[in-house]
C-alpha atoms as a PDB file:
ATOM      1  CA  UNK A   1      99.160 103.442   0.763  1.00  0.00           C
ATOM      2  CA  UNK A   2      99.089 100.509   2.938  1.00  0.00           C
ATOM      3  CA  UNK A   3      98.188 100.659   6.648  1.00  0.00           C
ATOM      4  CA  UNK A   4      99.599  99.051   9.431  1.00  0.00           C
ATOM      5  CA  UNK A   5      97.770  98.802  12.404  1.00  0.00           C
ATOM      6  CA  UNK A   6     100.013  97.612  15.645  1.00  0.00           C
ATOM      7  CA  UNK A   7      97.835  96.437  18.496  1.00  0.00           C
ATOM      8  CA  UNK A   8     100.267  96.131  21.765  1.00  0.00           C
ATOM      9  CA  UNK A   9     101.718  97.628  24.787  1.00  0.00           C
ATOM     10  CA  UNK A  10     103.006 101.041  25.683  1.00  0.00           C
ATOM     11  CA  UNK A  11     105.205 101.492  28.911  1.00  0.00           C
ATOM     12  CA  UNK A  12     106.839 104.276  31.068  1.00  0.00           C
ATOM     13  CA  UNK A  13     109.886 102.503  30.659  1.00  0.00           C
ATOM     14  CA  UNK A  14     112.432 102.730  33.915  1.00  0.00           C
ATOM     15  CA  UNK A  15     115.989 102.258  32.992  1.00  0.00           C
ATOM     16  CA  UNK A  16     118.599 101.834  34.863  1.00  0.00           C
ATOM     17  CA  UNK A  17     122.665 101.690  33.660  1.00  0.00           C
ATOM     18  CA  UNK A  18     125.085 100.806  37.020  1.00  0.00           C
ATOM     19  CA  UNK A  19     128.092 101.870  36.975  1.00  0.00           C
ATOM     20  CA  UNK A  20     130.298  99.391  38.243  1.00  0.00           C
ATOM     21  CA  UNK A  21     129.434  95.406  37.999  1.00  0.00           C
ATOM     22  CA  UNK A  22     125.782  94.872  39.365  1.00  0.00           C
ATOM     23  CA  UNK A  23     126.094  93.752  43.107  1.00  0.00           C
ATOM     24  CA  UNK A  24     122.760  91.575  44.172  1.00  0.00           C
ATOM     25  CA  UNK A  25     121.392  92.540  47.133  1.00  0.00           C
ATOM     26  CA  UNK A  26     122.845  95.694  47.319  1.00  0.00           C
ATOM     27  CA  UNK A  27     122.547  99.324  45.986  1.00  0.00           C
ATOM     28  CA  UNK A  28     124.579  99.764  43.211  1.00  0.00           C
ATOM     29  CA  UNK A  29     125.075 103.204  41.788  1.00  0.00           C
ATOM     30  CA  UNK A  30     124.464 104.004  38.481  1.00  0.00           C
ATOM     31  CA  UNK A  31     122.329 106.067  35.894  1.00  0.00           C
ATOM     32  CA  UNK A  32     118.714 105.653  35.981  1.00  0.00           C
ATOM     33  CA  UNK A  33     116.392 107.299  32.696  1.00  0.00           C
ATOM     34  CA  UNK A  34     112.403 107.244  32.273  1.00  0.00           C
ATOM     35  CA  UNK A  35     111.104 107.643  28.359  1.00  0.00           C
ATOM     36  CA  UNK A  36     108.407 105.831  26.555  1.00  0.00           C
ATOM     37  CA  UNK A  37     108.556 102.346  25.838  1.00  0.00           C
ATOM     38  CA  UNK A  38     106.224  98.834  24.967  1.00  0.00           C
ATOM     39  CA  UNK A  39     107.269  96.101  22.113  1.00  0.00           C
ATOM     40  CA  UNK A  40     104.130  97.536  20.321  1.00  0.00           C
ATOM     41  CA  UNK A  41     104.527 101.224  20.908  1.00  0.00           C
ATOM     42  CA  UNK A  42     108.077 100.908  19.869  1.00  0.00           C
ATOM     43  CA  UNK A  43     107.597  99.235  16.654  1.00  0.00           C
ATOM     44  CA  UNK A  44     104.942 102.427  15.790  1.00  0.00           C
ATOM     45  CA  UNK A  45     107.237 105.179  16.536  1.00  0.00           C
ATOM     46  CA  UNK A  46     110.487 103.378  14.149  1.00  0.00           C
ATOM     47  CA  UNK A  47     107.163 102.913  11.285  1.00  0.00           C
ATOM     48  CA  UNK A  48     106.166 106.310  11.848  1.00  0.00           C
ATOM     49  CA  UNK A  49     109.698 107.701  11.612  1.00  0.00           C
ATOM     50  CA  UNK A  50     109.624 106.046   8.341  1.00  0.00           C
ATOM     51  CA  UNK A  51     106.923 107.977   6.962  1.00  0.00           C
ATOM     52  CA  UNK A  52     104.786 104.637   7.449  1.00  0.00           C
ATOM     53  CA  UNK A  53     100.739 105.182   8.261  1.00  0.00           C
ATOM     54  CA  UNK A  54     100.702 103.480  11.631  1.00  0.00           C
ATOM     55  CA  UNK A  55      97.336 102.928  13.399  1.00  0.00           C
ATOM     56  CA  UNK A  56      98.386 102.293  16.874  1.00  0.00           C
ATOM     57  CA  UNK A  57      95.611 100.223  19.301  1.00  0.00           C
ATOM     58  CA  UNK A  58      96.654 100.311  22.840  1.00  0.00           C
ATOM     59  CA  UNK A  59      95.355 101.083  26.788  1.00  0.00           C
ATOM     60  CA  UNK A  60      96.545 103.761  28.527  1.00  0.00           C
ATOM     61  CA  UNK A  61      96.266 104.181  31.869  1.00  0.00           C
ATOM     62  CA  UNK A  62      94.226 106.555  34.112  1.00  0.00           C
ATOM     63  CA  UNK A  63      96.858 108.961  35.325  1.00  0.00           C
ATOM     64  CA  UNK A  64      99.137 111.310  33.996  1.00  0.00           C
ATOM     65  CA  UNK A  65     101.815 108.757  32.509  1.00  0.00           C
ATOM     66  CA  UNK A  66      99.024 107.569  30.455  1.00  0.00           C
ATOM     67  CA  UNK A  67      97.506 110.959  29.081  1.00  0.00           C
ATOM     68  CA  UNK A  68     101.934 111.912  28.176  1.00  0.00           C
ATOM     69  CA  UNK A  69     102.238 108.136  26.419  1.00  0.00           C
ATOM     70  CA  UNK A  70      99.130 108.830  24.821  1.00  0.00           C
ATOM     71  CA  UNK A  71     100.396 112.536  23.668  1.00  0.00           C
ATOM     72  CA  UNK A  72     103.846 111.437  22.755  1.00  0.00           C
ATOM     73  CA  UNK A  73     101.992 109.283  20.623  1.00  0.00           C
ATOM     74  CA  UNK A  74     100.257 111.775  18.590  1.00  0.00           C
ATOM     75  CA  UNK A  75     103.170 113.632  18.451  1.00  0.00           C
ATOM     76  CA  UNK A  76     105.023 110.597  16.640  1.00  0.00           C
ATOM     77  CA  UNK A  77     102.287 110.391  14.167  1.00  0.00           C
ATOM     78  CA  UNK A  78     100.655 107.275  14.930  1.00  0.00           C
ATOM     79  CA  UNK A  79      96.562 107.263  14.735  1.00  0.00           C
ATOM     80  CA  UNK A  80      95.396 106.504  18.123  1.00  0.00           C
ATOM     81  CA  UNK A  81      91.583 106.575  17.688  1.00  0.00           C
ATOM     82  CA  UNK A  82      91.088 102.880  18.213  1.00  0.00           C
ATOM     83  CA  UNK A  83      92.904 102.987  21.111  1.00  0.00           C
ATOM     84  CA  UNK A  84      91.284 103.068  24.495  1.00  0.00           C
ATOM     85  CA  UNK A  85      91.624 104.551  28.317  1.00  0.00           C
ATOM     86  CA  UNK A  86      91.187 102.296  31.292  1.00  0.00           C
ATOM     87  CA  UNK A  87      89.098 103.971  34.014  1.00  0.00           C
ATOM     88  CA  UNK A  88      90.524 102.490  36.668  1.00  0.00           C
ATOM     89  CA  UNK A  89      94.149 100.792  36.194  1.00  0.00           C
ATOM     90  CA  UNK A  90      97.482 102.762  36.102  1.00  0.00           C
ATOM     91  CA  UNK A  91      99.855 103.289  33.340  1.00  0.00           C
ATOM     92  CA  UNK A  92     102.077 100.109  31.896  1.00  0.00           C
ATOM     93  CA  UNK A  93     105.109 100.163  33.310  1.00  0.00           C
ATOM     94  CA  UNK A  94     108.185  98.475  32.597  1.00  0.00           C
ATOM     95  CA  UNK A  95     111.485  98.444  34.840  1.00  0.00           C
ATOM     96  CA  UNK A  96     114.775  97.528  33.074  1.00  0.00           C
ATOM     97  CA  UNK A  97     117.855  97.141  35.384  1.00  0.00           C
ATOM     98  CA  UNK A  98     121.270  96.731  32.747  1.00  0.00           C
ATOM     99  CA  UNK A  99     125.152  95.901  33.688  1.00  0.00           C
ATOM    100  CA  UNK A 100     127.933  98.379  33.258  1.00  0.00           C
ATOM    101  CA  UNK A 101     128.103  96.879  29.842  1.00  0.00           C
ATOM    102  CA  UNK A 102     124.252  97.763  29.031  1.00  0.00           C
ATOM    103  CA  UNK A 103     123.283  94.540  28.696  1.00  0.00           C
ATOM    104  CA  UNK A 104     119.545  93.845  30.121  1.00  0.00           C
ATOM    105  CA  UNK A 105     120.151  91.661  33.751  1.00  0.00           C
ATOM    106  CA  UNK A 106     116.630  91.981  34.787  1.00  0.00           C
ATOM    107  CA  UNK A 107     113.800  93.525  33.464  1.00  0.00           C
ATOM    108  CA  UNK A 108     110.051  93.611  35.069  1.00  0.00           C
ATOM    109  CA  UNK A 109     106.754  94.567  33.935  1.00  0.00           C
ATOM    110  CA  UNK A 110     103.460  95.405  35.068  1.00  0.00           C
ATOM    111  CA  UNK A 111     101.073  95.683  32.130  1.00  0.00           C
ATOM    112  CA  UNK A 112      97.560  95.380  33.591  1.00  0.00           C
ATOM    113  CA  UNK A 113      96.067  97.779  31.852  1.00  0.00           C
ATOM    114  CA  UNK A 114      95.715  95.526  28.824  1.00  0.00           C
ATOM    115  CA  UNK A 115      93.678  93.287  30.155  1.00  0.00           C
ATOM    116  CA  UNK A 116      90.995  95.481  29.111  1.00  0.00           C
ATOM    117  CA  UNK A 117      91.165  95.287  26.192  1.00  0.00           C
ATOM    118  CA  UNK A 118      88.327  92.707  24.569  1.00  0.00           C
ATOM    119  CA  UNK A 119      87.994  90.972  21.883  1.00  0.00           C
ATOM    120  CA  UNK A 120      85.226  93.467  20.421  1.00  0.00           C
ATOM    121  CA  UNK A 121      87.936  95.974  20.524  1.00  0.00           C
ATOM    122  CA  UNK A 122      90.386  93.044  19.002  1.00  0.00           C
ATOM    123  CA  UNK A 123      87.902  92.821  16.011  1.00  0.00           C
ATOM    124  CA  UNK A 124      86.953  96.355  15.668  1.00  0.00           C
ATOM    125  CA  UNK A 125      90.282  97.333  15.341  1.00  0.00           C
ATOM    126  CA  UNK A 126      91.017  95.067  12.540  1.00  0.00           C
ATOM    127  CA  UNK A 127      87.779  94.867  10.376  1.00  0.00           C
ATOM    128  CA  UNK A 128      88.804  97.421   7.182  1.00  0.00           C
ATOM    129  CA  UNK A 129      92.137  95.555   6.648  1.00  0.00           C
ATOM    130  CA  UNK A 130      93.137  94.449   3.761  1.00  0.00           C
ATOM    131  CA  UNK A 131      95.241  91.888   2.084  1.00  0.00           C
ATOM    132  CA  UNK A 132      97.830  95.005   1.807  1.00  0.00           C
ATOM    133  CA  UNK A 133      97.691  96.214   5.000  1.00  0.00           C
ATOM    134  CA  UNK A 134      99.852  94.670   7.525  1.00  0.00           C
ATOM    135  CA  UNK A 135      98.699  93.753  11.092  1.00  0.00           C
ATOM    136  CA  UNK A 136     101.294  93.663  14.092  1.00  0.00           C
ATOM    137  CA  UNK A 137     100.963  92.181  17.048  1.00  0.00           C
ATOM    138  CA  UNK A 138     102.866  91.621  20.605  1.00  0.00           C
ATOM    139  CA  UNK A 139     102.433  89.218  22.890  1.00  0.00           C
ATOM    140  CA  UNK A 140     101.850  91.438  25.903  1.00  0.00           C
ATOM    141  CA  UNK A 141      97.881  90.672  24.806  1.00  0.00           C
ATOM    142  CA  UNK A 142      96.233  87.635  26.654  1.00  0.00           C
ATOM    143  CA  UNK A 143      96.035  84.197  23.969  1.00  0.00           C
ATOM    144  CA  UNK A 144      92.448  84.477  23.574  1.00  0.00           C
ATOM    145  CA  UNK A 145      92.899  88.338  21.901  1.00  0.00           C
ATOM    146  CA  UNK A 146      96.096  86.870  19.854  1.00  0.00           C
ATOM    147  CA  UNK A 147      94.012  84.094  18.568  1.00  0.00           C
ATOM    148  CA  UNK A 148      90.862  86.662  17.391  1.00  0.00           C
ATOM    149  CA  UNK A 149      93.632  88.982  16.070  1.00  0.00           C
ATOM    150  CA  UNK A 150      95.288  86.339  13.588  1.00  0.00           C
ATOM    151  CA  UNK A 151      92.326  84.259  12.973  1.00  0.00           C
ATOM    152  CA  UNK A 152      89.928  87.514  11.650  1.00  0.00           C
ATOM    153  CA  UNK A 153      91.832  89.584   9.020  1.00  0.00           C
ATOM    154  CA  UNK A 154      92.901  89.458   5.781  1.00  0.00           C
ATOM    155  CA  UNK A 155      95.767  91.457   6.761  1.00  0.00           C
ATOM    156  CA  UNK A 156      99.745  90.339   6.819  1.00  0.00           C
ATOM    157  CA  UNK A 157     100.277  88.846   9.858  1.00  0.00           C
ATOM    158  CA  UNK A 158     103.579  90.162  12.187  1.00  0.00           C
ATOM    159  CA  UNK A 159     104.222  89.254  15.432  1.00  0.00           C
ATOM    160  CA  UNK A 160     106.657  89.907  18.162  1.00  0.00           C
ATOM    161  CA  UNK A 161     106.998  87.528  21.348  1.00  0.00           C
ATOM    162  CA  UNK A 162     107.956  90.320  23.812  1.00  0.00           C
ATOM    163  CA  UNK A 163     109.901  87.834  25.679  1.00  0.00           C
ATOM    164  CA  UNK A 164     110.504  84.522  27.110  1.00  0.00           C
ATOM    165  CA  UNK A 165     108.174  84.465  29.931  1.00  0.00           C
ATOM    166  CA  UNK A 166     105.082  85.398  27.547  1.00  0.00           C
ATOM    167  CA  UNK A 167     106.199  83.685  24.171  1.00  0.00           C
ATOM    168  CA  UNK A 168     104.415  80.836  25.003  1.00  0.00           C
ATOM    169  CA  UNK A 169     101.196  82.400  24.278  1.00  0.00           C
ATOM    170  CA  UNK A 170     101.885  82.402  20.067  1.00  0.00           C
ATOM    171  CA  UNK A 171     102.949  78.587  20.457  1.00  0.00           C
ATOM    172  CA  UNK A 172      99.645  77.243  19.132  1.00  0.00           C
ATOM    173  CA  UNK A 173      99.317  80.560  16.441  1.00  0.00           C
ATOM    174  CA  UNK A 174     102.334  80.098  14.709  1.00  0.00           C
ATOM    175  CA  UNK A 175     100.935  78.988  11.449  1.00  0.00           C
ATOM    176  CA  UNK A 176      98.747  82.386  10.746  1.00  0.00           C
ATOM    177  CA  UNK A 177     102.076  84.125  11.219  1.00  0.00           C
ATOM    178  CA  UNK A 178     103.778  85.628   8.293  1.00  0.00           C
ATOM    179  CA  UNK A 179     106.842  87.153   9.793  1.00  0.00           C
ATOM    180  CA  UNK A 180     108.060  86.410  13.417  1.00  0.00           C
ATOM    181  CA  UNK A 181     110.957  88.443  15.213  1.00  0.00           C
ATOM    182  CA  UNK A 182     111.756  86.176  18.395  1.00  0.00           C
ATOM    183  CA  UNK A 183     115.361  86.709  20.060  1.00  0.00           C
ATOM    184  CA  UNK A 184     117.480  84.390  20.703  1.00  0.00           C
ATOM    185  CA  UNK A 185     115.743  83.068  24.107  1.00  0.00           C
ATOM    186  CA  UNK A 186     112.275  83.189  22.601  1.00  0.00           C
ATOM    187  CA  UNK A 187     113.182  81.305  19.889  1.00  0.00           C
ATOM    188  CA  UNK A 188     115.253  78.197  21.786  1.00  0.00           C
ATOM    189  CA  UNK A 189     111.774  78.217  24.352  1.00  0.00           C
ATOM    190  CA  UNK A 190     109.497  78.047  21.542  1.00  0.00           C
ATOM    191  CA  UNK A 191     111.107  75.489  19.339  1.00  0.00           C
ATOM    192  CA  UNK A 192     112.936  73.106  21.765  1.00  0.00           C
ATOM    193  CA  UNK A 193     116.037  74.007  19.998  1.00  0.00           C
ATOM    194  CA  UNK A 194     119.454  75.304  21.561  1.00  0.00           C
ATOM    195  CA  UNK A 195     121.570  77.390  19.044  1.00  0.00           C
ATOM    196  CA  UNK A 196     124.938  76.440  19.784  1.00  0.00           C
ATOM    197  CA  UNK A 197     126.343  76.883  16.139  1.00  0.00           C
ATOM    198  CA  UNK A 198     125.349  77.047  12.320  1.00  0.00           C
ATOM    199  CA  UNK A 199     123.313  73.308  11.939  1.00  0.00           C
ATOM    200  CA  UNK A 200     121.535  73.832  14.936  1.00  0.00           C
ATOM    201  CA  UNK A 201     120.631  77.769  13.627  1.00  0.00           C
ATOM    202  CA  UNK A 202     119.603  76.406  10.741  1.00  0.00           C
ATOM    203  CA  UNK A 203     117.338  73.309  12.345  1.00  0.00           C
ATOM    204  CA  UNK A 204     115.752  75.981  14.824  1.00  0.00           C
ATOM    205  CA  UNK A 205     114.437  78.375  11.868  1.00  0.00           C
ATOM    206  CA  UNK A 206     113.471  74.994   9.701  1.00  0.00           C
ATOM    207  CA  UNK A 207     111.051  74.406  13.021  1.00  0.00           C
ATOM    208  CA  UNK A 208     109.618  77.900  12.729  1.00  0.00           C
ATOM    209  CA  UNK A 209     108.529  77.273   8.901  1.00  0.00           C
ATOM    210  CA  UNK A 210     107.651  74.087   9.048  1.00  0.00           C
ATOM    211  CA  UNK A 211     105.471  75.407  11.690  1.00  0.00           C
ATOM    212  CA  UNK A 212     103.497  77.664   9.174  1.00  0.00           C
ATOM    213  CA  UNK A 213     105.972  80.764   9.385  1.00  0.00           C
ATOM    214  CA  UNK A 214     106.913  82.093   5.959  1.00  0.00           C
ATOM    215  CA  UNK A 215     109.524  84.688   7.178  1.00  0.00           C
ATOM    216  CA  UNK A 216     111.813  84.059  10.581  1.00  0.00           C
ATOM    217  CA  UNK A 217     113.864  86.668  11.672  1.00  0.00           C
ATOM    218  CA  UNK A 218     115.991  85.707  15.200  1.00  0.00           C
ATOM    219  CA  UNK A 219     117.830  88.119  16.706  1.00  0.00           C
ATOM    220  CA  UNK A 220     120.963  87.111  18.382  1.00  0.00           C
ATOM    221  CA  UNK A 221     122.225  90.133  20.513  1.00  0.00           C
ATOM    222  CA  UNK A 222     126.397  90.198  19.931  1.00  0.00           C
ATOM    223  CA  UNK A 223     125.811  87.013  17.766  1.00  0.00           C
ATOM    224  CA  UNK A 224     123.836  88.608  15.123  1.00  0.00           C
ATOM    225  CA  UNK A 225     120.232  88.241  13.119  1.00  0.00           C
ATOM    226  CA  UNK A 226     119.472  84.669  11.686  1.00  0.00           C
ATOM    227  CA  UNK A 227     116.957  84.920   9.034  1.00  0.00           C
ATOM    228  CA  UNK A 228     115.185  82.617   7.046  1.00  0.00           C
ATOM    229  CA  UNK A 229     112.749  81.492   4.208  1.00  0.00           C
ATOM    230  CA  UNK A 230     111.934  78.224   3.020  1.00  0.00           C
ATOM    231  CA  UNK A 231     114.041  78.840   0.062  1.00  0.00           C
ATOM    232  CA  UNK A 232     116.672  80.313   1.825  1.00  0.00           C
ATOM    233  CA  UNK A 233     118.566  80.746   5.524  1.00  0.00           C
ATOM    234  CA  UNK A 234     121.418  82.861   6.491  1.00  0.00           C
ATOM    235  CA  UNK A 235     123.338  84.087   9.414  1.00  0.00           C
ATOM    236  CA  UNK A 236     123.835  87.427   9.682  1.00  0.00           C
ATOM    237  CA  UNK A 237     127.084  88.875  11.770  1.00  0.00           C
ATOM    238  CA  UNK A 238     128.425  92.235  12.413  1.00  0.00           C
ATOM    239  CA  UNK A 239     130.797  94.439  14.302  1.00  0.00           C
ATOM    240  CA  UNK A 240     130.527  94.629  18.296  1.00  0.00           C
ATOM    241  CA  UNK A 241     128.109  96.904  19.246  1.00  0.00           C
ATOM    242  CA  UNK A 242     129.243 100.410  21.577  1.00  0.00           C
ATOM    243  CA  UNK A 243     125.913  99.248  24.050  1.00  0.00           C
ATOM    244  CA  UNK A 244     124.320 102.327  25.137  1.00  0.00           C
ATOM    245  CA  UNK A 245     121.412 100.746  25.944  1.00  0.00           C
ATOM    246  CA  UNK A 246     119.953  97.094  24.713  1.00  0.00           C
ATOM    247  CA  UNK A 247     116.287  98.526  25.072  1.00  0.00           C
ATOM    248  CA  UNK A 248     114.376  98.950  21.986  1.00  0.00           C
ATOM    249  CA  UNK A 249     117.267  97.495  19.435  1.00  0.00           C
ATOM    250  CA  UNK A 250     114.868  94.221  18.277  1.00  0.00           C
ATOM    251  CA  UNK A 251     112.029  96.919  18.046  1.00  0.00           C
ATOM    252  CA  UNK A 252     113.651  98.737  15.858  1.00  0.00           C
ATOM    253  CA  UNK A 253     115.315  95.994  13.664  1.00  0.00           C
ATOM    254  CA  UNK A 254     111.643  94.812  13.170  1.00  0.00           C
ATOM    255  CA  UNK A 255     110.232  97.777  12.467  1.00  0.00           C
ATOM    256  CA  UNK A 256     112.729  98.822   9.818  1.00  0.00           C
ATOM    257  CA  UNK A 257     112.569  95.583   8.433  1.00  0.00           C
ATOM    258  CA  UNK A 258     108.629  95.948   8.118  1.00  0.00           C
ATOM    259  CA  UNK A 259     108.925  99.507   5.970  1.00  0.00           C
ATOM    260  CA  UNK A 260     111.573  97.747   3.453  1.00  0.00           C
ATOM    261  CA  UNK A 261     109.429  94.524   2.976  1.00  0.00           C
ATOM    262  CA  UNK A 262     106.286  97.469   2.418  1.00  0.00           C
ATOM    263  CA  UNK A 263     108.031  98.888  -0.259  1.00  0.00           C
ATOM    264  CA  UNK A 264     108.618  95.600  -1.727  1.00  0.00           C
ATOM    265  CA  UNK A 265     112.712  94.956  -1.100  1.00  0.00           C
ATOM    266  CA  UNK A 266     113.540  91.590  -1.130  1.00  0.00           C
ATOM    267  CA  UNK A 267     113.983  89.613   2.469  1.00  0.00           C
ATOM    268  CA  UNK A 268     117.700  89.388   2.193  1.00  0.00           C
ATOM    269  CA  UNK A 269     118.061  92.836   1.351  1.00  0.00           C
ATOM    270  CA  UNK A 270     115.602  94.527   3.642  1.00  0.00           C
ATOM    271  CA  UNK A 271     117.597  92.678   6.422  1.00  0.00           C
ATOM    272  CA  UNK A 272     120.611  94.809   6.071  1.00  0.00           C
ATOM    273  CA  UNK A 273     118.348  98.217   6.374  1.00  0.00           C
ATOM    274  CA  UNK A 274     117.152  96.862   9.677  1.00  0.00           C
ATOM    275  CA  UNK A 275     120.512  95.270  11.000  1.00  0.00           C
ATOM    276  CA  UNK A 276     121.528  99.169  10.779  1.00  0.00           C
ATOM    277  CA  UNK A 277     118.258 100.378  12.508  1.00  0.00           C
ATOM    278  CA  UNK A 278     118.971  98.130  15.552  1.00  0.00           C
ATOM    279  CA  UNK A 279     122.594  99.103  16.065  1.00  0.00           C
ATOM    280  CA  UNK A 280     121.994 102.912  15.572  1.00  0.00           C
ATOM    281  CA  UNK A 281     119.368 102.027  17.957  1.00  0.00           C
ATOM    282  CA  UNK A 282     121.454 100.457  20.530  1.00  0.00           C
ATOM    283  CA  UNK A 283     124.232 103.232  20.069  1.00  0.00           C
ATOM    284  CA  UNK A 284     122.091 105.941  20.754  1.00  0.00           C
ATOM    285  CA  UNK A 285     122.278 107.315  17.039  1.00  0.00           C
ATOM    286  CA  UNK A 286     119.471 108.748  14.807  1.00  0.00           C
ATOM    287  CA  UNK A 287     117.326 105.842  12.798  1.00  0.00           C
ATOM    288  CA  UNK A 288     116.337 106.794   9.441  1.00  0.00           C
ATOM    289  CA  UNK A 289     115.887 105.344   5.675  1.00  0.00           C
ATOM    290  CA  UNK A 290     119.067 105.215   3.784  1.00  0.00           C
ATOM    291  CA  UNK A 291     119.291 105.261  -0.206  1.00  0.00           C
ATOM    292  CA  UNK A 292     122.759 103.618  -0.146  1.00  0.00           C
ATOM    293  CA  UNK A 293     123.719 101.835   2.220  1.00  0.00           C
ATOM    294  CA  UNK A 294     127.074 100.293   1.181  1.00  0.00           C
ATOM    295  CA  UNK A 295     128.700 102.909   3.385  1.00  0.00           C
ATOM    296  CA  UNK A 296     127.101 101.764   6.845  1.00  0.00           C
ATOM    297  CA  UNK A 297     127.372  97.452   5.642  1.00  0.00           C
ATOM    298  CA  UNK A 298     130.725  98.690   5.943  1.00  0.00           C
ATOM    299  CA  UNK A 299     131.012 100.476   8.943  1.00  0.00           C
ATOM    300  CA  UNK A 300     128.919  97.715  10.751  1.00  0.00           C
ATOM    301  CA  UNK A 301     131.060  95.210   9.246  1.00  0.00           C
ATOM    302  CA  UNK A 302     127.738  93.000   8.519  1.00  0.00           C
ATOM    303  CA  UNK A 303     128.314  90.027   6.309  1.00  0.00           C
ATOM    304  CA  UNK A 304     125.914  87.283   5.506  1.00  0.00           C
ATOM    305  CA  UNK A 305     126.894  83.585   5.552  1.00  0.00           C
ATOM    306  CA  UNK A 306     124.081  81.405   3.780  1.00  0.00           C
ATOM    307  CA  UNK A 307     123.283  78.051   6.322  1.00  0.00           C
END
């Protein structure tokens, strides 16, 4: 069975939902949640859910939010023994503050703690991969561990920019990159290109694979998923969303998508499976595997229209 090993961030994730159009400057009431979070730890939990052997490489933090992130992670199935404890800095945490809609407004994040990791651990981690295997990695980590993580394994490359701010950091790594899952925002920072409407979807995912990427998967919040091969582009729509919360909806279309392209479904199908993972995501609904899935392209009103 094929391994994936995710090396990333996991957060104490802080949400809060107002109630009423966000007021700056002000207090604005509204419903505030804690769980576990992180790009990487996210993508582990939807693989694990899957039935997917997940090796999860990570630093907690040195207080109790650490030792629960690290025991929901057992928990969830992923193998945690490459992953480390700092002795000194606090847990990850990451503070998400969303409209009355659920749409993110402003999200901040203090992930410290990963600075410790080092490139030993980088290359440790990924030594016994193997051409099967599939290697995952956020862009929480500083370049210089992205760099040693692409350039040493023999492993299927994955990588998610996290968001705008730290995008930037994959830039010059593009090329070892097999599949890449930037949003909307990401993607327009990273390629110079503004999607506005189908040419200029189609010229920004061109960029990405000209750039070395051999599968480009953008997600487009309300908007949709673009996705696209050098053979082959499409734009991906659906049905408007019932936003619970925005939080975890790419990790889980990514993650989804990862298990079908494992057990070798075609691009342009697979894409469907994880269009379905994001929304029931998003809407607060149990993500699982689905034989048929007719029912839900349905439901979700998803339709494809080839660029």
């Amino acid at each position: 069975m094929a391994k994936i090993c995710i090396i990333g961030g996991a957060n104490i994730d802080i949400c809060g939902k107002s109630n009423n159009p966000l007021r700056l400057h002000d207090s604005n009431p509204g419903k505030i949640e804690t769980r576990f979070g992180g790009v990487g730890r996210n993508i582990a939990e939807v693989l694990c859910l899957l039935n997917q052997k997940v090796e999860f490489v990570t630093c907690f933090g040195n207080d109790e939010f650490g030792k629960a992130l690290y025991e929901d992670c057992i928990n969830k199935g992923m193998d945690c023994t490459k992953a480390k404890f700092s002795k000194e800095v606090k847990s990850s945490i990451y503070l998400a503050i969303m409209d009355e809609n659920g749409e993110l407004t402003l999200g901040m994040s203090d992930m410290r703690v990963l600075d410790e990791i080092t490139q030993d651990d980088i290359l440790q981690s990924i030594e016994d991969l193997s051409e099967e295997d599939i290697l995952i990695v956020d862009s929480n980590l500083r370049e210089e561990l992205i760099e040693v993580a692409l350039k040493n394994t023999k492993a299927k490359k994955v990588s998610d920019p996290v968001s705008a701010s730290k995008c930037m950091r994959l830039k010059p790594y593009l090329k070892y990159i097999d599949i890449f899952k930037p949003n909307q925002y990401e993607a327009e920072m990273l390629s110079g290109i503004h999607i506005k409407d189908e040419e200029s979807a189609k010229q920004c995912m061109d960029w990405f694979l000209q750039e070395g990427v051999k599968e480009i998967l953008i997600s487009l919040a309300e908007k949709g998923v673009l996705v696209g091969t050098k053979d082959k582009k499409v734009w991906y729509r659906h049905r408007q969303v019932n936003v619970s919360n925005v939080t975890g909806g790419g990790d889980s279309l990514l993650g989804m998508y990862l298990s079908k392209r494992l057990e070798h479904m075609d691009t342009f199908q697979a894409i469907y499976h994880a269009i379905i993972a994001a929304i029931q995501k998003i809407e607060y609904r149990e993500i699982h595997a689905v034989e048929n899935i007719d029912d839900l392209v349905d439901e979700m009103g998803i339709n494809g229209v080839e660029l």
